[in-house]
Protein backbone atom coordinates (compact mmCIF):
# COMPACT_ATOMS: atom_id res chain seq x y z
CA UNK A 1 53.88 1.04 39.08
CA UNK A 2 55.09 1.78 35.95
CA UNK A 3 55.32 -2.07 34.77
CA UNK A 4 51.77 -1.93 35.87
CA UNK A 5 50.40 0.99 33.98
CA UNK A 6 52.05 -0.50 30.55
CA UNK A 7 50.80 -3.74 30.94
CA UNK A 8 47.42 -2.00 31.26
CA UNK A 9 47.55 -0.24 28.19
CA UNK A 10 49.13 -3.43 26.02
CA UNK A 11 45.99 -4.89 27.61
CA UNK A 12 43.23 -2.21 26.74
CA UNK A 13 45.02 -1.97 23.23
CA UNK A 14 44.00 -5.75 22.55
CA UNK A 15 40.94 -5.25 23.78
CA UNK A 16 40.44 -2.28 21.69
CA UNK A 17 41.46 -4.52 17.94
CA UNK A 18 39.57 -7.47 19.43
CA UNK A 19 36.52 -5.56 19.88
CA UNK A 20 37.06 -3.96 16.33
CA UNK A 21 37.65 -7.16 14.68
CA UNK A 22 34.39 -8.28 16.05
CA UNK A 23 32.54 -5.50 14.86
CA UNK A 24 34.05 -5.30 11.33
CA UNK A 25 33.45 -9.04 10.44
CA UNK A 26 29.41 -9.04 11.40
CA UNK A 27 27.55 -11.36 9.34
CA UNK A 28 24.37 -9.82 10.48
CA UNK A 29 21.77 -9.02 7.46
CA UNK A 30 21.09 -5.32 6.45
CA UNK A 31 17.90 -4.15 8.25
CA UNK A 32 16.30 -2.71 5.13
CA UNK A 33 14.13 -5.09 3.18
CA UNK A 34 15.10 -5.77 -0.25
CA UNK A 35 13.55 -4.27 -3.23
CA UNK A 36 10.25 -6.04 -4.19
CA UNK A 37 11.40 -7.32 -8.03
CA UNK A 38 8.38 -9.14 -8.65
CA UNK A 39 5.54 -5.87 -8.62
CA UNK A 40 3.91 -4.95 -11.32
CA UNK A 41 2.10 -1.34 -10.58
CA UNK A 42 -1.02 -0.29 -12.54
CA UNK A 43 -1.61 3.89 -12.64
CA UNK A 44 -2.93 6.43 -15.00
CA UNK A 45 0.08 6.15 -17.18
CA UNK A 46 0.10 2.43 -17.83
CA UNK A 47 1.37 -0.85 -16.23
CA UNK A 48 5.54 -0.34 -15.03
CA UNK A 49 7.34 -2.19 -15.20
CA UNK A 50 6.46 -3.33 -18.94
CA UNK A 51 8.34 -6.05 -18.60
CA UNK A 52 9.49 -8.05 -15.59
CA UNK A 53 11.35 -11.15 -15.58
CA UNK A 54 10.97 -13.64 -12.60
CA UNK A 55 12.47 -17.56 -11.45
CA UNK A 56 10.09 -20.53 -11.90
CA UNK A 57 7.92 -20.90 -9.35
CA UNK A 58 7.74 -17.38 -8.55
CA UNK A 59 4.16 -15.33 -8.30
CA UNK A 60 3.75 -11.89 -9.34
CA UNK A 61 1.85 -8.70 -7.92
CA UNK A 62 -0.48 -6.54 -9.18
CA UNK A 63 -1.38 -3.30 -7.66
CA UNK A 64 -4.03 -1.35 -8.85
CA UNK A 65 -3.22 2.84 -8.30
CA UNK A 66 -5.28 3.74 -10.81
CA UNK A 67 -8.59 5.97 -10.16
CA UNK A 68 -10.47 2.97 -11.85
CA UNK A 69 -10.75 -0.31 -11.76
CA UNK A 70 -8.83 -3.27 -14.00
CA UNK A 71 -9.32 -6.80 -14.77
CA UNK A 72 -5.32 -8.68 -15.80
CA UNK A 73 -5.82 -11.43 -17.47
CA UNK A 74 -3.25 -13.23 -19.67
CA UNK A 75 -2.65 -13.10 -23.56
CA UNK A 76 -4.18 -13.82 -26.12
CA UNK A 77 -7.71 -11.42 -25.51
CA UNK A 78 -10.17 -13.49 -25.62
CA UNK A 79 -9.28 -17.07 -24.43
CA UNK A 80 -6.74 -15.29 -21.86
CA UNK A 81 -5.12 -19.20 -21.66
CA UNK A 82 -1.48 -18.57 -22.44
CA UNK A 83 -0.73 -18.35 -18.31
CA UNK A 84 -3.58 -19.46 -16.63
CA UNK A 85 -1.88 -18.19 -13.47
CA UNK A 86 -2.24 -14.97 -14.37
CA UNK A 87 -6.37 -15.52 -13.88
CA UNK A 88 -6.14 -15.11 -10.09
CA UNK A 89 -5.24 -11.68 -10.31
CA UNK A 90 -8.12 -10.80 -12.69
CA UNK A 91 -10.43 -8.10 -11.15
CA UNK A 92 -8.71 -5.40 -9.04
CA UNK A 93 -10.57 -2.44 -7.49
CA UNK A 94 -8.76 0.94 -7.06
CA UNK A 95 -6.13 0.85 -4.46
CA UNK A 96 -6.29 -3.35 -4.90
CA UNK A 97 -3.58 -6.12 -4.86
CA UNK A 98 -3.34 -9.63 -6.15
CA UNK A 99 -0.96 -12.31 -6.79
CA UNK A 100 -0.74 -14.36 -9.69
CA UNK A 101 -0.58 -17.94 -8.84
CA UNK A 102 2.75 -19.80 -9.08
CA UNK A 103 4.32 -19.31 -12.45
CA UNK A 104 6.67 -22.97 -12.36
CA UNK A 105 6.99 -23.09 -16.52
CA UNK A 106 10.00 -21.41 -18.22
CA UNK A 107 7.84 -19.43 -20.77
CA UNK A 108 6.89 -15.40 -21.83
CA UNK A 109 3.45 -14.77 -20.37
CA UNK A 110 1.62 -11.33 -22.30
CA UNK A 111 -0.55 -9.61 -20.11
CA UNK A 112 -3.76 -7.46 -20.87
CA UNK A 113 -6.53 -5.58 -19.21
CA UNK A 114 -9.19 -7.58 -20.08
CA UNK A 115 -11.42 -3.97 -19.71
CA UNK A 116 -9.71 -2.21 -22.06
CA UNK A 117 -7.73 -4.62 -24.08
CA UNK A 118 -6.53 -2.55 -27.09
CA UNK A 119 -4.97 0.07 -24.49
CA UNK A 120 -1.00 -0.63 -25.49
CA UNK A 121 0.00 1.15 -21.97
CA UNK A 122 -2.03 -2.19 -20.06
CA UNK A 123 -0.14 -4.74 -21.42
CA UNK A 124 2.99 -6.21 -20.54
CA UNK A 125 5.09 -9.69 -20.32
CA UNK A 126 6.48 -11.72 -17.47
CA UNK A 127 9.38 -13.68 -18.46
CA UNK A 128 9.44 -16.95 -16.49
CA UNK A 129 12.92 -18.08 -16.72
């Protein structure tokens, strides 16, 4: 009986690591999603970030939370033809979102609002790299 009962615990001690070792070497992905890195958020106080840097091929966001409306548009004001990817976000109502098309050139694109273009706080770069 007692033979018995130690083999029992050698075996529920093995069990125990095994089932530890399992658990400790999960390659399972973190359930939170990561941070978005390619927003650009338009309020009251401005564009932010001011300047984002992105891969090639990569789009870029624009969300409008601003109590009025804005219309991004790329550098230089008025030909707006320095990133012509940049012209698909153009126009965004309050509480809007766009993305820019696909920025594939290694390049810095400026950024205005093409509403208020002198207004330092709405513009910013994207750094293609």
């Amino acid at each position: 009986m007692e033979r018995a009962a130690r083999l029992a615990r050698l075996l529920l001690g093995v069990w125990i690591c095994a089932l530890a070792v399992a658990c400790g070497n999960s390659t399972t992905a973190p359930s939170t999603p990561p941070a978005a890195t390619n927003l650009i958020t338009i309020t009251s106080s401005g564009v932010n970030p001011k300047s984002i840097a992105v891969p090639r091929g990569s789009q870029v966001t624009f969300v409008n939370n601003d109590s009025r409306t804005h219309d991004m548009q790329s550098n230089p004001h008025p030909e707006h033809n320095d990133c012509p990817e940049l012209a698909q976000v153009g126009f965004l109502r309050v509480g809007e979102s766009r993305q820019s098309g696909n920025l594939n050139i290694a390049m810095t694109c400026g950024y205005h609002d093409n509403q208020n273009e002198g207004n330092n706080l709405l513009r910013g770069t994207i750094i293609v790299e």
